[in-house]
Protein backbone atom coordinates (compact mmCIF):
# COMPACT_ATOMS: atom_id res chain seq x y z
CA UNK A 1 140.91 96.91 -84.33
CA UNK A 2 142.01 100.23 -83.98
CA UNK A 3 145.38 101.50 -85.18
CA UNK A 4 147.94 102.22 -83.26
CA UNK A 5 148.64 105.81 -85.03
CA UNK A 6 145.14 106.75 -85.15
CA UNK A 7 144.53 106.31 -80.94
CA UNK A 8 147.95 108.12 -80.71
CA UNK A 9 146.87 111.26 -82.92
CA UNK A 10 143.74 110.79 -81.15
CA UNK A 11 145.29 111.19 -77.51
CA UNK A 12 147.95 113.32 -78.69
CA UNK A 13 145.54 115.67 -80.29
CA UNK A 14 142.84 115.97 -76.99
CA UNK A 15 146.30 116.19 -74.57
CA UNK A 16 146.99 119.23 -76.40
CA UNK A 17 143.45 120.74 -76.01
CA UNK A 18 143.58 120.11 -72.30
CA UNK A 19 146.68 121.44 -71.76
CA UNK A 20 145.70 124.77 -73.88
CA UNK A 21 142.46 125.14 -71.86
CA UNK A 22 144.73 124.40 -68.62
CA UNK A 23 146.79 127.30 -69.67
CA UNK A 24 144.05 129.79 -70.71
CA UNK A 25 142.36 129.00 -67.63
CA UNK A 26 144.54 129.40 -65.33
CA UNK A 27 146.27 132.64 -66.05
CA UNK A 28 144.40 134.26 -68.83
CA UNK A 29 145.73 136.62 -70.66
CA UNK A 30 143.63 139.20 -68.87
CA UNK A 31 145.16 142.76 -69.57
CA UNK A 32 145.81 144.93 -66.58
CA UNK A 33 142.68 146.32 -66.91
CA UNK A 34 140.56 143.56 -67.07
CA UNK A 35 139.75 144.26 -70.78
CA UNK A 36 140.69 141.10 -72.78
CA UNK A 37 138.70 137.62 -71.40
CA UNK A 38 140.10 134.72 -73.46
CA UNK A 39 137.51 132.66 -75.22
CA UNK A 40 137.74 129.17 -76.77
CA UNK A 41 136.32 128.93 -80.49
CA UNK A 42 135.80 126.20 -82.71
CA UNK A 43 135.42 127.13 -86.28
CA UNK A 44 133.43 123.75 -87.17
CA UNK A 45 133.67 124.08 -90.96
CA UNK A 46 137.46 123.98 -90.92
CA UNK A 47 138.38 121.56 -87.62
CA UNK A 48 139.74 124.28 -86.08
CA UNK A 49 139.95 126.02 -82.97
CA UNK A 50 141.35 129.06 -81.97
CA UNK A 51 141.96 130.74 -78.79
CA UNK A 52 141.59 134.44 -78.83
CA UNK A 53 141.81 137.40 -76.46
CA UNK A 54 139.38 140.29 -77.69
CA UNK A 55 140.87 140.66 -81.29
CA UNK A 56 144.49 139.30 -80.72
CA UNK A 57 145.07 135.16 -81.61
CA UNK A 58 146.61 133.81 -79.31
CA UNK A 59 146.51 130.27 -80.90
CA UNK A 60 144.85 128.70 -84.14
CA UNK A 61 144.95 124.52 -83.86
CA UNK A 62 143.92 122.55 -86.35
CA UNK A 63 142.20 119.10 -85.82
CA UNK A 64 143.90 116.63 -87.73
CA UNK A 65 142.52 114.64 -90.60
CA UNK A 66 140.93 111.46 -89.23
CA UNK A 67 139.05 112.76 -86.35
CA UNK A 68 136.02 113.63 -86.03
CA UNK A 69 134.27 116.30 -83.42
CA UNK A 70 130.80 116.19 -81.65
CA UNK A 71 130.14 119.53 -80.25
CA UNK A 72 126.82 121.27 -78.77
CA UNK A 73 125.38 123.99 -80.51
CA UNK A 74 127.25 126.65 -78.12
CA UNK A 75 130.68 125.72 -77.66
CA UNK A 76 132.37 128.80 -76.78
CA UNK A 77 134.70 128.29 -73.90
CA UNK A 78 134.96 131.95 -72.04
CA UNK A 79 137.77 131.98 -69.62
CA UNK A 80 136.24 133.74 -67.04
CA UNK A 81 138.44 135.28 -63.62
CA UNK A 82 134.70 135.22 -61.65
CA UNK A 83 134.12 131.49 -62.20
CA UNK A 84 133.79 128.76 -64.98
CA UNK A 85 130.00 129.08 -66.51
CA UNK A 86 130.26 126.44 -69.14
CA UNK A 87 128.73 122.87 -69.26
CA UNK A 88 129.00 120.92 -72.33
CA UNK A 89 130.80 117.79 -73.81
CA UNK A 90 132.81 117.88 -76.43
CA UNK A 91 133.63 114.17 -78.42
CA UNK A 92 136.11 113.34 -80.65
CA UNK A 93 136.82 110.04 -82.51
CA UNK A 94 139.12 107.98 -84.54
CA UNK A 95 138.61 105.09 -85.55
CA UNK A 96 137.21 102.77 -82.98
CA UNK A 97 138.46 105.39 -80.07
CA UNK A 98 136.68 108.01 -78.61
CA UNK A 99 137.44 110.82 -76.24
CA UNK A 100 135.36 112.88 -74.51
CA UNK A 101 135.96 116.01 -72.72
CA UNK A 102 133.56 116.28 -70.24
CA UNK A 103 133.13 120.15 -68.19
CA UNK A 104 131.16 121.25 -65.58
CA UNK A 105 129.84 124.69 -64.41
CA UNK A 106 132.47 125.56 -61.82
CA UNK A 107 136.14 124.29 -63.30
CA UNK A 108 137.71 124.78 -66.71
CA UNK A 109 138.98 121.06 -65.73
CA UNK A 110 136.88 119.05 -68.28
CA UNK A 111 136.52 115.09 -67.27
CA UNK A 112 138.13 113.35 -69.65
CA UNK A 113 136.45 109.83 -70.73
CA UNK A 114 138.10 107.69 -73.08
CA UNK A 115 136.23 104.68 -74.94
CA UNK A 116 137.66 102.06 -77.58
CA UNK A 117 135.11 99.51 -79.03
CA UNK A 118 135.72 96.04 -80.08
């Protein structure tokens, strides 16, 4: 059985995440002359990820102890004004709960599945 503080870092942790790519998404911190296009980064090594805009940090989040991430090779998230190119999951689990954030050429929306074993 999983515990209860593990599922809530867990969801707490991937709410976050959504909201942040929500916010970068939706009104990026393009300058006024289009020169700064937020990106997404994960930083693997340290369970972070950071969300920059050209050479300015806009925010560094680390991935608490206790979960771990499943990412794709490429897993840059470019926040785009033209349109949303990026298609990949992303999974993260603790414990016996897993999350997955699901996206799809088109949205910065990812699905979000969630999945507890027995």
């Amino acid at each position: 059985m999983a515990k209860p503080f593990e599922r809530l870092e867990l969801y707490d942790f991937t709410d976050s995440l959504v909201a942040n790519i929500q916010e970068a998404g939706q009104y990026p911190y393009i300058s006024e002359n289009g020169s700064c296009v937020p990106k997404l980064i994960w930083i693997s090594q340290q369970q972070t990820y950071l969300i920059v805009c050209g050479l300015t940090l806009i925010r560094e989040v680390d991935v608490p102890s206790g979960i771990t991430l499943y990412l794709p090779t490429y897993n840059t998230l470019t926040f785009s004004q033209a349109t949303a190119s990026y298609a990949g999951q992303w999974k993260f689990v603790s414990g016996k709960t897993s999350v997955t954030l699901k996206f799809r050429i088109g949205t910065y929306e990812p699905e979000v599945i969630i999945r507890e074993e027995e």
